[in-house]
PDB file of N, CA and C in Angstrom:
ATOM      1  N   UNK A   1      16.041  13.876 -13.044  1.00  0.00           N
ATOM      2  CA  UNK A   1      16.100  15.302 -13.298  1.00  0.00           C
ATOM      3  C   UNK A   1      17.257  15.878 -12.489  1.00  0.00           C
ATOM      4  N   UNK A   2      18.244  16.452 -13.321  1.00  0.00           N
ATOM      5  CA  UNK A   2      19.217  17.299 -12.514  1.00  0.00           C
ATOM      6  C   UNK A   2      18.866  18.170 -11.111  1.00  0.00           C
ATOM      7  N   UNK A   3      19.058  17.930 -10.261  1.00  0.00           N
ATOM      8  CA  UNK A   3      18.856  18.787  -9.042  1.00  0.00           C
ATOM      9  C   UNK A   3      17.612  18.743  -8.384  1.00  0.00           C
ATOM     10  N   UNK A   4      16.792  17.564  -8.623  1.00  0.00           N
ATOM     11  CA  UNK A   4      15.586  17.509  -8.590  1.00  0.00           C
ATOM     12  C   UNK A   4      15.420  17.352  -6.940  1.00  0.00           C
ATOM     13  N   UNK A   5      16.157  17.350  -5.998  1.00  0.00           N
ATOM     14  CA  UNK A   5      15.821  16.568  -4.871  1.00  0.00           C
ATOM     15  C   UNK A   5      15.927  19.054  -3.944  1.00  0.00           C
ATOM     16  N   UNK A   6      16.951  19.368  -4.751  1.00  0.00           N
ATOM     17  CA  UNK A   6      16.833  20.629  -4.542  1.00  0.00           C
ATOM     18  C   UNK A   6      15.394  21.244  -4.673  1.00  0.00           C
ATOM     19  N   UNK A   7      14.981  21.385  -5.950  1.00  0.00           N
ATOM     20  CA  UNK A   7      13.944  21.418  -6.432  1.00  0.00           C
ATOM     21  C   UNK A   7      12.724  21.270  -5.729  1.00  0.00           C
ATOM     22  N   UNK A   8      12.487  19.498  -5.373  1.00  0.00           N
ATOM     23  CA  UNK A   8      11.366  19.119  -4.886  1.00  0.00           C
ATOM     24  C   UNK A   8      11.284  20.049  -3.189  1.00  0.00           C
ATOM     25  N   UNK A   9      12.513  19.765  -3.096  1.00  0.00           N
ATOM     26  CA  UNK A   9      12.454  20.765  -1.365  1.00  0.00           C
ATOM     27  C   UNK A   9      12.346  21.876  -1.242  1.00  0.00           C
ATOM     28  N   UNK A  10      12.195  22.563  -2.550  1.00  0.00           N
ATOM     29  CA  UNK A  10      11.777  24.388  -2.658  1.00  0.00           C
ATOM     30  C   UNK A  10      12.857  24.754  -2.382  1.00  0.00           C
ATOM     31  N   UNK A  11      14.445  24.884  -2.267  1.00  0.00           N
ATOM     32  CA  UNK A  11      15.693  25.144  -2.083  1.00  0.00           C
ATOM     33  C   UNK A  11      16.143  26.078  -3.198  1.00  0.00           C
ATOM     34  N   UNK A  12      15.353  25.552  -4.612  1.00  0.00           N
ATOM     35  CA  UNK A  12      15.886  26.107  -5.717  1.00  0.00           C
ATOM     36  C   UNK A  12      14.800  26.325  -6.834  1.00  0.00           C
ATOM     37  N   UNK A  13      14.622  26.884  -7.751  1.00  0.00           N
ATOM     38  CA  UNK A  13      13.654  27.693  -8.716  1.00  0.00           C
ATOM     39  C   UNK A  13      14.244  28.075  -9.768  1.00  0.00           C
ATOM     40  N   UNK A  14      14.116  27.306 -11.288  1.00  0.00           N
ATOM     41  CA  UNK A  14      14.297  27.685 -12.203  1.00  0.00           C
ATOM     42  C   UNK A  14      14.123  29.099 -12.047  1.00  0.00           C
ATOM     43  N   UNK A  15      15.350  29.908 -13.005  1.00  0.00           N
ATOM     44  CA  UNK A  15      15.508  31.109 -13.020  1.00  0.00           C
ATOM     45  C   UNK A  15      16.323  31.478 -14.339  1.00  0.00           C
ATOM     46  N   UNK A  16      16.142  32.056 -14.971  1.00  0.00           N
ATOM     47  CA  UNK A  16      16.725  32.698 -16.290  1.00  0.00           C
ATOM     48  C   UNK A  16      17.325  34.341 -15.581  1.00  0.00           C
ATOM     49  N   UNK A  17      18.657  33.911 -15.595  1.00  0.00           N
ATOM     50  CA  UNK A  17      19.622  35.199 -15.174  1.00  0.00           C
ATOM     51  C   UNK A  17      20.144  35.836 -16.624  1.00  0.00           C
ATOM     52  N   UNK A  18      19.789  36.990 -16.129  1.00  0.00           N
ATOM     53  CA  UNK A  18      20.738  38.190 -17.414  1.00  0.00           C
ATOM     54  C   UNK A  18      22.186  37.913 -17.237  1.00  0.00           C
ATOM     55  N   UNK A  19      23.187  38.073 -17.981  1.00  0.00           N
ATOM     56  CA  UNK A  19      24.576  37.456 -17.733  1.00  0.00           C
ATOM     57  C   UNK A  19      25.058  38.643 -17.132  1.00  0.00           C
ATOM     58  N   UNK A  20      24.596  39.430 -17.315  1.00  0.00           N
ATOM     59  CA  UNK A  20      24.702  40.712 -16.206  1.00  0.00           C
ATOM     60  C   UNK A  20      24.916  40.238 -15.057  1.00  0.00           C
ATOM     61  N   UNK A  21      24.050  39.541 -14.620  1.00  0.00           N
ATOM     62  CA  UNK A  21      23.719  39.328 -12.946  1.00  0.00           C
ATOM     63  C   UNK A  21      24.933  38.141 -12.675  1.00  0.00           C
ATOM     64  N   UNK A  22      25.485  37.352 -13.357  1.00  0.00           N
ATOM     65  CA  UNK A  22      25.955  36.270 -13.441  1.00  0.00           C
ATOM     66  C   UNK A  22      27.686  36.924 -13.592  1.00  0.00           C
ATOM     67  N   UNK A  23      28.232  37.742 -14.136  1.00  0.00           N
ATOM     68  CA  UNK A  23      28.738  38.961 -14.688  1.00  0.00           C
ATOM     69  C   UNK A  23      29.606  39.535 -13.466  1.00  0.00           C
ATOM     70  N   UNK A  24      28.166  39.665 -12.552  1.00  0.00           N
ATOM     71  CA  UNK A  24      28.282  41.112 -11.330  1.00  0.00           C
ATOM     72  C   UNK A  24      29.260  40.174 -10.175  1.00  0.00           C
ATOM     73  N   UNK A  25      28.041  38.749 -10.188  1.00  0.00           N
ATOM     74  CA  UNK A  25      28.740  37.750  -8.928  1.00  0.00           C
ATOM     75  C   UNK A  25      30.352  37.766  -9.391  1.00  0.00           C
ATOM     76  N   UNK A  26      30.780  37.225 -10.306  1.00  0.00           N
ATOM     77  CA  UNK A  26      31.875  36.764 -10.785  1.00  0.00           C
ATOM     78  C   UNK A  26      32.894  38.312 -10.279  1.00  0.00           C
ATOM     79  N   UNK A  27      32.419  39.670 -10.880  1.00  0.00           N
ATOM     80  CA  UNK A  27      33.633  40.483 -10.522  1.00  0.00           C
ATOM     81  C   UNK A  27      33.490  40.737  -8.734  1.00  0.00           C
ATOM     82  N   UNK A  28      32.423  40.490  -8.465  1.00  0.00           N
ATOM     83  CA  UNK A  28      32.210  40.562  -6.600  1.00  0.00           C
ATOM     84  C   UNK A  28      33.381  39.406  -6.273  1.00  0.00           C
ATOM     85  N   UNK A  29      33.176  37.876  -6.994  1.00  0.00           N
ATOM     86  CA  UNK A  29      34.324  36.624  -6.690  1.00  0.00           C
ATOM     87  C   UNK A  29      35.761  37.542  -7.091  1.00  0.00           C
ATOM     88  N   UNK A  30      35.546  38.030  -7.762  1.00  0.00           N
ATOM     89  CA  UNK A  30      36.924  38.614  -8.153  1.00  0.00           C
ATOM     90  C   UNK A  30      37.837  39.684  -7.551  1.00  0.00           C
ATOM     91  N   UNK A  31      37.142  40.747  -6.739  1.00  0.00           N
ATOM     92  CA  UNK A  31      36.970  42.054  -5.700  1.00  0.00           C
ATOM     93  C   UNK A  31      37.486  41.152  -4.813  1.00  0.00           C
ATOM     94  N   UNK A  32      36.565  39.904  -3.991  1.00  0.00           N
ATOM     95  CA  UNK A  32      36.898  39.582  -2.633  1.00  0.00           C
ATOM     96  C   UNK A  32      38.096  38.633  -2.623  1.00  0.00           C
ATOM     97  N   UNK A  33      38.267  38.397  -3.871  1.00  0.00           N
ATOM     98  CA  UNK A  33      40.015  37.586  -3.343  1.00  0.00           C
ATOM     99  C   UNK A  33      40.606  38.342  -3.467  1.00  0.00           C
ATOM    100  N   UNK A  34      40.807  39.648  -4.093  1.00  0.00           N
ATOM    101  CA  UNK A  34      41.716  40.575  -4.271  1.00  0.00           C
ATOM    102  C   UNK A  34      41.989  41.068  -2.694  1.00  0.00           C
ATOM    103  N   UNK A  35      40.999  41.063  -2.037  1.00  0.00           N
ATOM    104  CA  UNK A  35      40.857  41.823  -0.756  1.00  0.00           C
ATOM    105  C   UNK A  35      40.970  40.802   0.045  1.00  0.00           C
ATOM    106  N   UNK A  36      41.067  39.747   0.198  1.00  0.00           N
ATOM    107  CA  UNK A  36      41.575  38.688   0.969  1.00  0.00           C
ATOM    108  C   UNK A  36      42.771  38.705   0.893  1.00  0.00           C
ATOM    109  N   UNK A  37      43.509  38.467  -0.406  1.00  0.00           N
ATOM    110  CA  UNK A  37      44.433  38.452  -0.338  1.00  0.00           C
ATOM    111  C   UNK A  37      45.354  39.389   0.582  1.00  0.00           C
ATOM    112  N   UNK A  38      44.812  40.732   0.167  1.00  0.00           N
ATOM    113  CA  UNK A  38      45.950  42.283   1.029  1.00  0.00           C
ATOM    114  C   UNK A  38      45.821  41.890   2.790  1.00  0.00           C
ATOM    115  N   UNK A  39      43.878  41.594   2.934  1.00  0.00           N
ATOM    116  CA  UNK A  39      44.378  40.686   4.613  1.00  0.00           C
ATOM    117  C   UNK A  39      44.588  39.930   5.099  1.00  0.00           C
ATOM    118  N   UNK A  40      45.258  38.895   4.316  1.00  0.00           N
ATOM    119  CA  UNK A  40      45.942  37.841   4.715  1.00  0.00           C
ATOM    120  C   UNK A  40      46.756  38.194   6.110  1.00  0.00           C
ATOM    121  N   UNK A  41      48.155  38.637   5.759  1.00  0.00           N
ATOM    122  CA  UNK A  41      49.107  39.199   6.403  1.00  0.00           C
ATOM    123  C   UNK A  41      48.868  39.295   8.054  1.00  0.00           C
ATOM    124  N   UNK A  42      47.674  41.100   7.673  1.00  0.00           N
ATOM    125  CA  UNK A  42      47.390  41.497   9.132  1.00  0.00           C
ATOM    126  C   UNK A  42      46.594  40.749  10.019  1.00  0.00           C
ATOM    127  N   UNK A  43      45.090  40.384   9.053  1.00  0.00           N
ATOM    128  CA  UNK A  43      44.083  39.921   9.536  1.00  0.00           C
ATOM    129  C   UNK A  43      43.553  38.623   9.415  1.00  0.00           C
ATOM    130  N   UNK A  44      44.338  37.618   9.233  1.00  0.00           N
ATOM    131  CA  UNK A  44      44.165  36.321   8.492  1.00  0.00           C
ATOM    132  C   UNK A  44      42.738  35.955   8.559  1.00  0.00           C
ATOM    133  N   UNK A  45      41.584  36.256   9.827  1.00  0.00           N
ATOM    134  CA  UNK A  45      40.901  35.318  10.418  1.00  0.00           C
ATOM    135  C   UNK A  45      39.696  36.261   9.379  1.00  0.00           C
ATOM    136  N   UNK A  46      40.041  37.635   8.986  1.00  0.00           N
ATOM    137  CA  UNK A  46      39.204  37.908   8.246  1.00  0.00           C
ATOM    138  C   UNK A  46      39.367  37.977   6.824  1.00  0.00           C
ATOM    139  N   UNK A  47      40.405  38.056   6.242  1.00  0.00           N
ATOM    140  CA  UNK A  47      41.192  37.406   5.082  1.00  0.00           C
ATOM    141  C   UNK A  47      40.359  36.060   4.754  1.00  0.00           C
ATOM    142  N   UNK A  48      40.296  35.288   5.572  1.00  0.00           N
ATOM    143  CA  UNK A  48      39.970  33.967   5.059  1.00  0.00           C
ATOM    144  C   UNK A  48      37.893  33.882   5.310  1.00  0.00           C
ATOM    145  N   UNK A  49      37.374  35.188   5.776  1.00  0.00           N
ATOM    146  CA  UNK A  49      36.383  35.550   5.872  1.00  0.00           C
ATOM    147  C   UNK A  49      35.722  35.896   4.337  1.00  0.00           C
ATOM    148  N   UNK A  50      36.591  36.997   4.062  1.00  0.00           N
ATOM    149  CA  UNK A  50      36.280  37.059   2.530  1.00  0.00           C
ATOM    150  C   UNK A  50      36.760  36.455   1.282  1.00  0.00           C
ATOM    151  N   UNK A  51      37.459  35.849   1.461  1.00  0.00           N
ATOM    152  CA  UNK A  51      37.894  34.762   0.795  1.00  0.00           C
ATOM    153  C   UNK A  51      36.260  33.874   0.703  1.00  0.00           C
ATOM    154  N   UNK A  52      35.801  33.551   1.346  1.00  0.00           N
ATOM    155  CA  UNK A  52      34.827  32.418   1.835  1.00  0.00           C
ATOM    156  C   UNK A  52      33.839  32.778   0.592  1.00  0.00           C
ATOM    157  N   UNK A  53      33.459  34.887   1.369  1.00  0.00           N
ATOM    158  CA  UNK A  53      32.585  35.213   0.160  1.00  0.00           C
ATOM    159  C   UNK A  53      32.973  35.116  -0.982  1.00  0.00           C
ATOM    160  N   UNK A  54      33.883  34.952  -1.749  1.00  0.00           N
ATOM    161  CA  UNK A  54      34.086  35.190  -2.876  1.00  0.00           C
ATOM    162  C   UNK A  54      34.044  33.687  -3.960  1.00  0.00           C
ATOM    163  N   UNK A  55      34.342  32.578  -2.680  1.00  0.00           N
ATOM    164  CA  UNK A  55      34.314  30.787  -3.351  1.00  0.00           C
ATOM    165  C   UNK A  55      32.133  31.235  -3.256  1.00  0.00           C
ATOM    166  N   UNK A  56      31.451  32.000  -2.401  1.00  0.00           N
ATOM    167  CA  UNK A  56      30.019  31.574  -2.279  1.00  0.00           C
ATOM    168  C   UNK A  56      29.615  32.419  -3.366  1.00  0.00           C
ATOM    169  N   UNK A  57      30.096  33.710  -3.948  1.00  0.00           N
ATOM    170  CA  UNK A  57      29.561  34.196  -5.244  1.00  0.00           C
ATOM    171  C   UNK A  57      30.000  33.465  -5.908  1.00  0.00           C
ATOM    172  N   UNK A  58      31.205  33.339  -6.291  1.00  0.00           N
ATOM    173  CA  UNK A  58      31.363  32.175  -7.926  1.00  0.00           C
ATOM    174  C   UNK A  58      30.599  31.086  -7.827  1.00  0.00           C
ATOM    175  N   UNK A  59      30.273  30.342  -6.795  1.00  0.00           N
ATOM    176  CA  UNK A  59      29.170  29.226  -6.873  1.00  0.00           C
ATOM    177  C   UNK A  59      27.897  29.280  -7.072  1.00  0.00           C
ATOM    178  N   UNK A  60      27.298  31.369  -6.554  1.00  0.00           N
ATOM    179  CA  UNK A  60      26.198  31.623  -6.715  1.00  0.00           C
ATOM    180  C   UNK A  60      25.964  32.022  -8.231  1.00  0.00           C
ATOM    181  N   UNK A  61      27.317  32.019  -9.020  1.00  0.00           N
ATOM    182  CA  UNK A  61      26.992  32.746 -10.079  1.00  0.00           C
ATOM    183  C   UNK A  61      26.871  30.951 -11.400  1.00  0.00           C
ATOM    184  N   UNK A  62      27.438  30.127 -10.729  1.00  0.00           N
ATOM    185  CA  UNK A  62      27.449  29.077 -11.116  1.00  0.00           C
ATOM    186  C   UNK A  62      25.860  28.530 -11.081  1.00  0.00           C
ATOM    187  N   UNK A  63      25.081  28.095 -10.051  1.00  0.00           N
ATOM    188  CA  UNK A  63      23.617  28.379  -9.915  1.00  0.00           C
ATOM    189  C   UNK A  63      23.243  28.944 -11.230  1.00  0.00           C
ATOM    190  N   UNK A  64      23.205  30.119 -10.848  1.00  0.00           N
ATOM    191  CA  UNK A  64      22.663  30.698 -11.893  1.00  0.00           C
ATOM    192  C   UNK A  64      22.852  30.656 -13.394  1.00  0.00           C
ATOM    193  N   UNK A  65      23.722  30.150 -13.975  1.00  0.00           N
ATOM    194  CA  UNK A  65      24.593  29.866 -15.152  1.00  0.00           C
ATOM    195  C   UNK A  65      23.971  28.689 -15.450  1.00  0.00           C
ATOM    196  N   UNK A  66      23.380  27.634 -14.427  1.00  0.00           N
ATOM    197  CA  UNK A  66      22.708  26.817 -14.914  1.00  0.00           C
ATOM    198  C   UNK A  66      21.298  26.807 -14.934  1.00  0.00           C
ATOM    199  N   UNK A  67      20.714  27.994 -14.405  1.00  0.00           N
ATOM    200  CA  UNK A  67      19.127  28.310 -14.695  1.00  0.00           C
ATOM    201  C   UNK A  67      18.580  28.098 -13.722  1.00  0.00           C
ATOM    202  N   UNK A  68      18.939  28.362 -12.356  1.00  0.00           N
ATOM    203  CA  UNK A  68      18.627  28.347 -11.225  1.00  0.00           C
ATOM    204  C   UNK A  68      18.815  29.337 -10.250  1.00  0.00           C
ATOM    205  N   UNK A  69      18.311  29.693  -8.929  1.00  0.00           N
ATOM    206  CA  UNK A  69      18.692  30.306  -8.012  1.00  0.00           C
ATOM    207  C   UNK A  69      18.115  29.354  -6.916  1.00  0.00           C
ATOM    208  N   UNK A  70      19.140  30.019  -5.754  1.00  0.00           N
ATOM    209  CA  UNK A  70      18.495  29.687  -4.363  1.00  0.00           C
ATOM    210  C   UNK A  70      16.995  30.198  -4.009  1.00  0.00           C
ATOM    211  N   UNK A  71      16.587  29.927  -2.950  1.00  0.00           N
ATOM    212  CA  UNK A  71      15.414  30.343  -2.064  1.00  0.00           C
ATOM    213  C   UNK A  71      15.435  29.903  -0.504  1.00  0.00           C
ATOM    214  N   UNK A  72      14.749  30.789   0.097  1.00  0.00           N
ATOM    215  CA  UNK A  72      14.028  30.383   1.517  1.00  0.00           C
ATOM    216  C   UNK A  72      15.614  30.677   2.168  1.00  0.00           C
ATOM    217  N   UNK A  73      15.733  29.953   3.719  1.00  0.00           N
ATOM    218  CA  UNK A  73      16.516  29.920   4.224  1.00  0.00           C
ATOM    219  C   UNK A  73      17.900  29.074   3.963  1.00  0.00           C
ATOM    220  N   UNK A  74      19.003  29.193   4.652  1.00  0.00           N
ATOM    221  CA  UNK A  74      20.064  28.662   4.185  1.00  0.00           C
ATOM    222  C   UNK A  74      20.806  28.280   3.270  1.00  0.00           C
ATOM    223  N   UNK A  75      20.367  29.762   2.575  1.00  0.00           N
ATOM    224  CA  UNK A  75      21.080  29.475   0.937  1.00  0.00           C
ATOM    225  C   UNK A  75      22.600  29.350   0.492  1.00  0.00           C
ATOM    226  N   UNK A  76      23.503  29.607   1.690  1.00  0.00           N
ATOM    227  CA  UNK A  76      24.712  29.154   1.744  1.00  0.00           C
ATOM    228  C   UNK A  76      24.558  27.759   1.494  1.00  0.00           C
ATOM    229  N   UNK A  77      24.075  26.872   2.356  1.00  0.00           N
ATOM    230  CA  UNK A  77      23.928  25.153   2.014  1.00  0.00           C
ATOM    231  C   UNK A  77      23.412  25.055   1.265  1.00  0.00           C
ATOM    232  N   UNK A  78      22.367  25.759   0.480  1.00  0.00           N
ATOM    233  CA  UNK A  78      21.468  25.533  -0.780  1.00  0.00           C
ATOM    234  C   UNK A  78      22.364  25.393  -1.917  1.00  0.00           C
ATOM    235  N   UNK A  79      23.632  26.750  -1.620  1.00  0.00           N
ATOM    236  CA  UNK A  79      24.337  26.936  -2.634  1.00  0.00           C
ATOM    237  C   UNK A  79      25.495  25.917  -3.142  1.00  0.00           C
ATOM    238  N   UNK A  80      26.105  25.670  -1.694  1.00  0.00           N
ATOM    239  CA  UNK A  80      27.303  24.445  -1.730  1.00  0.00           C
ATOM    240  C   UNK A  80      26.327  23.097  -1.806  1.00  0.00           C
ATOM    241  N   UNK A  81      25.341  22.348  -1.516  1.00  0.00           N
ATOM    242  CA  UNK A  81      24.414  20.930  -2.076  1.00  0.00           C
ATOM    243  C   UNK A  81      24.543  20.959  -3.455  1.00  0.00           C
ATOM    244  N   UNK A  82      24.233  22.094  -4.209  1.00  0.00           N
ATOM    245  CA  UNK A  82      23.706  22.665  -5.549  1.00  0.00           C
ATOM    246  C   UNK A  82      25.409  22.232  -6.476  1.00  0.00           C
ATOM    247  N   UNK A  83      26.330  23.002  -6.003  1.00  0.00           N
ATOM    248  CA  UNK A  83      27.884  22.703  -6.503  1.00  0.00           C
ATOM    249  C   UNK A  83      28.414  21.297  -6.144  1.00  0.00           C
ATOM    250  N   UNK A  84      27.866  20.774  -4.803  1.00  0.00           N
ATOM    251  CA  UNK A  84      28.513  19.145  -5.036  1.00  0.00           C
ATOM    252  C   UNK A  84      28.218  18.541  -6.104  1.00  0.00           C
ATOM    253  N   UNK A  85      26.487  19.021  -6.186  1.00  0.00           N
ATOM    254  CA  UNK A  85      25.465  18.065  -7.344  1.00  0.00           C
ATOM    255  C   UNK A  85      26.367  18.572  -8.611  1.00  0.00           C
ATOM    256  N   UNK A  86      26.641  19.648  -8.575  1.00  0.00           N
ATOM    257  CA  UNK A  86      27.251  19.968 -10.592  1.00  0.00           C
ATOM    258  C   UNK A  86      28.145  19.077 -10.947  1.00  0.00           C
ATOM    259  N   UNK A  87      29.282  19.338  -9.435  1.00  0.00           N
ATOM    260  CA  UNK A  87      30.622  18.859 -10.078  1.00  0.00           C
ATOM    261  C   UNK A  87      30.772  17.603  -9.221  1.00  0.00           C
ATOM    262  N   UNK A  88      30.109  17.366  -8.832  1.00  0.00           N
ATOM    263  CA  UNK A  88      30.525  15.647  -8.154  1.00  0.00           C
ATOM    264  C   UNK A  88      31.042  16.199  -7.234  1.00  0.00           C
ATOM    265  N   UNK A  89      30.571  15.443  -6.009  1.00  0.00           N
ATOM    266  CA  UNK A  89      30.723  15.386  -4.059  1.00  0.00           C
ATOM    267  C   UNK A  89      32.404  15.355  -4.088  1.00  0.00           C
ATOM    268  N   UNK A  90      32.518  13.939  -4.558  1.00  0.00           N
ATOM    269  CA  UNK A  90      34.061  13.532  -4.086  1.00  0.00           C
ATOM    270  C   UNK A  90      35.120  15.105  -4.982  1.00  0.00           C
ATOM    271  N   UNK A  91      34.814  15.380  -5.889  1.00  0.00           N
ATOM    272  CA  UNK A  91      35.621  16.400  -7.042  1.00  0.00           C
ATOM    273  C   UNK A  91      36.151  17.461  -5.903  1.00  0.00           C
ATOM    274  N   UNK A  92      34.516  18.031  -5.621  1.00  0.00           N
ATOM    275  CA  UNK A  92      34.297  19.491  -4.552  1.00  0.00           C
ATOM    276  C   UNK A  92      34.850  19.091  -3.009  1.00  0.00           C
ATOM    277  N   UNK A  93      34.901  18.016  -2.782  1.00  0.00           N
ATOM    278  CA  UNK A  93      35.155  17.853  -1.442  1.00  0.00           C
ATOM    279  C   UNK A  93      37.245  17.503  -1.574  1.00  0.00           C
ATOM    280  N   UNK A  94      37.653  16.850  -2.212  1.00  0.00           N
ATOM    281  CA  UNK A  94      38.362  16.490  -2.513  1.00  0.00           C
ATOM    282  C   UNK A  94      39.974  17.936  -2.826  1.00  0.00           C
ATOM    283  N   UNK A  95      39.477  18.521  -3.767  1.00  0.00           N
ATOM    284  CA  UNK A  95      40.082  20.026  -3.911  1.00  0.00           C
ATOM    285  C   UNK A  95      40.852  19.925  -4.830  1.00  0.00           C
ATOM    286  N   UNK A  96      40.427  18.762  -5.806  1.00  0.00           N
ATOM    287  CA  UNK A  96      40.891  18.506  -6.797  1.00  0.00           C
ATOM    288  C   UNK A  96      40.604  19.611  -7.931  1.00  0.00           C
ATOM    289  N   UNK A  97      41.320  20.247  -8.489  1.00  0.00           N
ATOM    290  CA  UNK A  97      41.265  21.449  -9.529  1.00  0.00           C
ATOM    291  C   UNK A  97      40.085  20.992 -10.514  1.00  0.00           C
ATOM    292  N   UNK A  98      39.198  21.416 -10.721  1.00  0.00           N
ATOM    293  CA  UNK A  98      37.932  21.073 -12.007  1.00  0.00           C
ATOM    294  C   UNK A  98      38.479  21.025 -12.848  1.00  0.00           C
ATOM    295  N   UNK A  99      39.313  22.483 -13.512  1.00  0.00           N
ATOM    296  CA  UNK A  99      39.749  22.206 -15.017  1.00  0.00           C
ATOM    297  C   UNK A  99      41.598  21.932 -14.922  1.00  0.00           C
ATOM    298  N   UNK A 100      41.795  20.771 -14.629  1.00  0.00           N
ATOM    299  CA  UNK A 100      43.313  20.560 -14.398  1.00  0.00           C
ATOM    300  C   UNK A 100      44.359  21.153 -15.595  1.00  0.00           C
ATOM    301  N   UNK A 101      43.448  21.253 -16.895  1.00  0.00           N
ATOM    302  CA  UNK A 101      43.927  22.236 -17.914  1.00  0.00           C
ATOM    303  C   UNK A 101      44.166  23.626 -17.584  1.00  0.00           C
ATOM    304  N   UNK A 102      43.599  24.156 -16.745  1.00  0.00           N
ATOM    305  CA  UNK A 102      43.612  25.824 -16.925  1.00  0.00           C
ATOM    306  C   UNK A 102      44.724  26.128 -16.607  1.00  0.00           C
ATOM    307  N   UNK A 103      45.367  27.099 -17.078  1.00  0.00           N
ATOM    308  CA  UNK A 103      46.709  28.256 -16.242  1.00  0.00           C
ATOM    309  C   UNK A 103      46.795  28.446 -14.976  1.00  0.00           C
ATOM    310  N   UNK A 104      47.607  28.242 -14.110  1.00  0.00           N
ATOM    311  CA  UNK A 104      47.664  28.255 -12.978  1.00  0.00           C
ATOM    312  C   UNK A 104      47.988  30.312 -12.699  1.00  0.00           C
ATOM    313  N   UNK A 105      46.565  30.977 -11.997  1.00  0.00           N
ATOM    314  CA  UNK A 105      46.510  32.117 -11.552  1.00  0.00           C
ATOM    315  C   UNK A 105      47.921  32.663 -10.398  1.00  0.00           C
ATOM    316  N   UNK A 106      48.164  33.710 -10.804  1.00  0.00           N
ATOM    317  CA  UNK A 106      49.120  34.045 -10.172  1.00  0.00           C
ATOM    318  C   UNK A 106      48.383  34.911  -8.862  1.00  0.00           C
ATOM    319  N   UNK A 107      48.669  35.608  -8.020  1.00  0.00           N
ATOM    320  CA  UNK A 107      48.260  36.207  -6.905  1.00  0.00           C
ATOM    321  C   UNK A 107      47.519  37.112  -7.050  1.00  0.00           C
ATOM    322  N   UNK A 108      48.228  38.259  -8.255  1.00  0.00           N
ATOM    323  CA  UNK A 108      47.682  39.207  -8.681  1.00  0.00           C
ATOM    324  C   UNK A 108      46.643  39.474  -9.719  1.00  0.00           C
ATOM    325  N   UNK A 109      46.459  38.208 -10.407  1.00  0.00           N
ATOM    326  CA  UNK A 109      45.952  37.846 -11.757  1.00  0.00           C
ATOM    327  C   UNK A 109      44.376  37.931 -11.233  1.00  0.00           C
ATOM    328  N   UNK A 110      43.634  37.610 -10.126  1.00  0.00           N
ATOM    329  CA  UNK A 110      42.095  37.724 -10.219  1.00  0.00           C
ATOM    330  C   UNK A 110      41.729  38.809 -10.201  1.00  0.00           C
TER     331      UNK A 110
END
């Protein structure tokens, strides 16, 4: 069973998300690189703060896209275990681009 070891440890709970909710994460992923980006410059250490949030919504919205959510404590690790399991450990760890097809985003483009 996909994710079953999540699952069995109460980490995660079938969940049927409105694409709304799935929707909201994605323009929040989209807001916080915008805003990472402008503090790069001044504030790098917090630049790369929200940056962080914005890789943990697109992954939270990913979760959810597959009929799941987090639970309980440490749903940051709940969330990144959950994304090794989708896309393969070595893929996510690695920083190898998922869709090596896509358009390469320009700065301003998210």
């Amino acid at each position: 069973m996909p994710y079953g070891r999540l699952l069995k440890a109460g980490r995660i709970q079938p969940y049927a998300a409105r694409p709304g909710e799935i929707n909201q994460l994605l323009e929040v992923a989209r807001r916080d690189l915008r805003t990472a980006e402008m503090n790069l410059a001044e504030a790098p250490d917090w630049g790369y703060s929200i940056a962080y949030n914005a890789v943990l919504q697109g992954c939270r919205a990913l979760v959810l896209k597959e009929g799941y959510r987090p639970r309980g404590g440490e749903q940051h690790a709940t969330v990144v275990e959950f994304v090794e399991e989708a896309l393969g450990a070595s893929l996510w760890k690695s920083g190898t681009p998922v869709r090596s097809n896509a358009p390469e985003a320009a700065p301003g483009d998210l």
